[in-house]
Protein backbone atom coordinates (compact mmCIF):
# COMPACT_ATOMS: atom_id res chain seq x y z
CA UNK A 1 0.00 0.00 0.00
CA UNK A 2 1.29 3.52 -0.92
CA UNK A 3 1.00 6.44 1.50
CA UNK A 4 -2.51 7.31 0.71
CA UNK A 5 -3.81 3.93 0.45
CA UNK A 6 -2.44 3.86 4.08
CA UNK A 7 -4.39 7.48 4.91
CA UNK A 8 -7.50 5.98 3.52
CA UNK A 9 -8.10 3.39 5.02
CA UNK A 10 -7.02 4.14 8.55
CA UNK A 11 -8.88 7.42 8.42
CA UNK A 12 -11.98 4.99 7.63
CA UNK A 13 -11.64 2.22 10.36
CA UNK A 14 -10.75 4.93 13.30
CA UNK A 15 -13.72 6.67 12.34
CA UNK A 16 -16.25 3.68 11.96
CA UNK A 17 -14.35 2.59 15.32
CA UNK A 18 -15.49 5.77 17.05
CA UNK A 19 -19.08 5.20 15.71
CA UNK A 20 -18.90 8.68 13.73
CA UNK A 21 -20.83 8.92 10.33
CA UNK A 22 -19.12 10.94 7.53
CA UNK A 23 -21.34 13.81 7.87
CA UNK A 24 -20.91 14.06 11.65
CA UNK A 25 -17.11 13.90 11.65
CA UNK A 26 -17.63 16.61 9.09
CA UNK A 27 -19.60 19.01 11.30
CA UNK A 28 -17.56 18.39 14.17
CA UNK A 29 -14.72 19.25 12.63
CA UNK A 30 -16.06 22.85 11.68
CA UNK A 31 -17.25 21.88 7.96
CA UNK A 32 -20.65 23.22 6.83
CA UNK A 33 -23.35 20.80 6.92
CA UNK A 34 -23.99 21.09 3.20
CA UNK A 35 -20.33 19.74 2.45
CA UNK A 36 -19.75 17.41 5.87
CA UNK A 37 -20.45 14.58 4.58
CA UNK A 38 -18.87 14.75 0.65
CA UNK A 39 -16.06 16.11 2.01
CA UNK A 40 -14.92 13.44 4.29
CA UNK A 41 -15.89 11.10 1.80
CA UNK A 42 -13.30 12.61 -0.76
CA UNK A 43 -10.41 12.35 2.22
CA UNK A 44 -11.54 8.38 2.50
CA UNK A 45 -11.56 7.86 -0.66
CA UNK A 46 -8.29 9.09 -1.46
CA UNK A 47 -9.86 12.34 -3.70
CA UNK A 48 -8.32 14.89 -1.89
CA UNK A 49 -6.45 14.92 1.38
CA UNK A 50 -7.14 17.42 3.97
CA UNK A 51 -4.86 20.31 4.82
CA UNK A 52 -2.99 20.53 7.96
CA UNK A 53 -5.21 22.02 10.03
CA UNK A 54 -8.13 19.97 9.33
CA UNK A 55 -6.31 16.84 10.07
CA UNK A 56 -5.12 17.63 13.50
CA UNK A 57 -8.63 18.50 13.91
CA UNK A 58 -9.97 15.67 12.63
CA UNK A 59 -7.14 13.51 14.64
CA UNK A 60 -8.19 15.42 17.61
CA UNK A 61 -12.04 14.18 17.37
CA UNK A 62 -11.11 10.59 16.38
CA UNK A 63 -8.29 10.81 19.68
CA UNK A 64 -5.48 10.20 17.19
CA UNK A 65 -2.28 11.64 16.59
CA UNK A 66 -1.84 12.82 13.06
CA UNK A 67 1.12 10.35 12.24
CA UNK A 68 -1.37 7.69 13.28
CA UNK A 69 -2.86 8.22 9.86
CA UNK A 70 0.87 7.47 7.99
CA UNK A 71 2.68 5.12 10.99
CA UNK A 72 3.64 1.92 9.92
CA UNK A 73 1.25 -1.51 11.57
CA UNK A 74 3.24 -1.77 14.90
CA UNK A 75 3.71 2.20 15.65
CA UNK A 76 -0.02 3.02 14.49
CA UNK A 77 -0.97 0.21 17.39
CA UNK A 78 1.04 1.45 19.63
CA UNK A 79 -0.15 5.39 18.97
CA UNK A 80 -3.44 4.18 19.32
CA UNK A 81 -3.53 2.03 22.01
CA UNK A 82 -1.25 4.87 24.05
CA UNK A 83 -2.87 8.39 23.21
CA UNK A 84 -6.11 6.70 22.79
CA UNK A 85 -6.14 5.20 26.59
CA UNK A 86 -4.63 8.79 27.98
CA UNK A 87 -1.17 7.43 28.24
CA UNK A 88 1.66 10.27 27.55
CA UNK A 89 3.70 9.30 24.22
């Protein structure tokens, strides 16, 4: 899997695992409910990725670093089973 692949898909699962919908991560995130839910569709899908700011906001409401999204298999576990539980990393 390339780097996006890798963005994609873990932006998915952490999402689904935090019982979010598209359009809610949108709006929580600051997006306007009109575009929530397309535009975190596009970021899953691997249409466009999302500037800085908007993903350490959206790592932020899915309790994620942002290299979580880009770690390799062993360091994204570890991120997420550390900053996830409260632990300091």
């Amino acid at each position: 899997m390339n780097l996006q692949q890798i963005f994609t898909v873990r932006l998915k699962d952490i999402r689904k695992r935090q019982r979010l919908s598209q359009e809610a991560l949108g709006i929580v995130i600051g997006l306007d409910e009109s575009v929530a839910s397309t535009r975190i569709n596009r970021y899953e899908n691997g249409i466009h990725q999302p500037d800085w700011g908007t993903l350490a906001k959206i790592a932020e409401v899915l309790q994620v670093l942002p290299a979580y999204f880009w770690a390799d298999d062993d360091l994204a576990a570890w991120l997420l089973a550390h900053y996830s539980s409260g632990k300091n990393v």
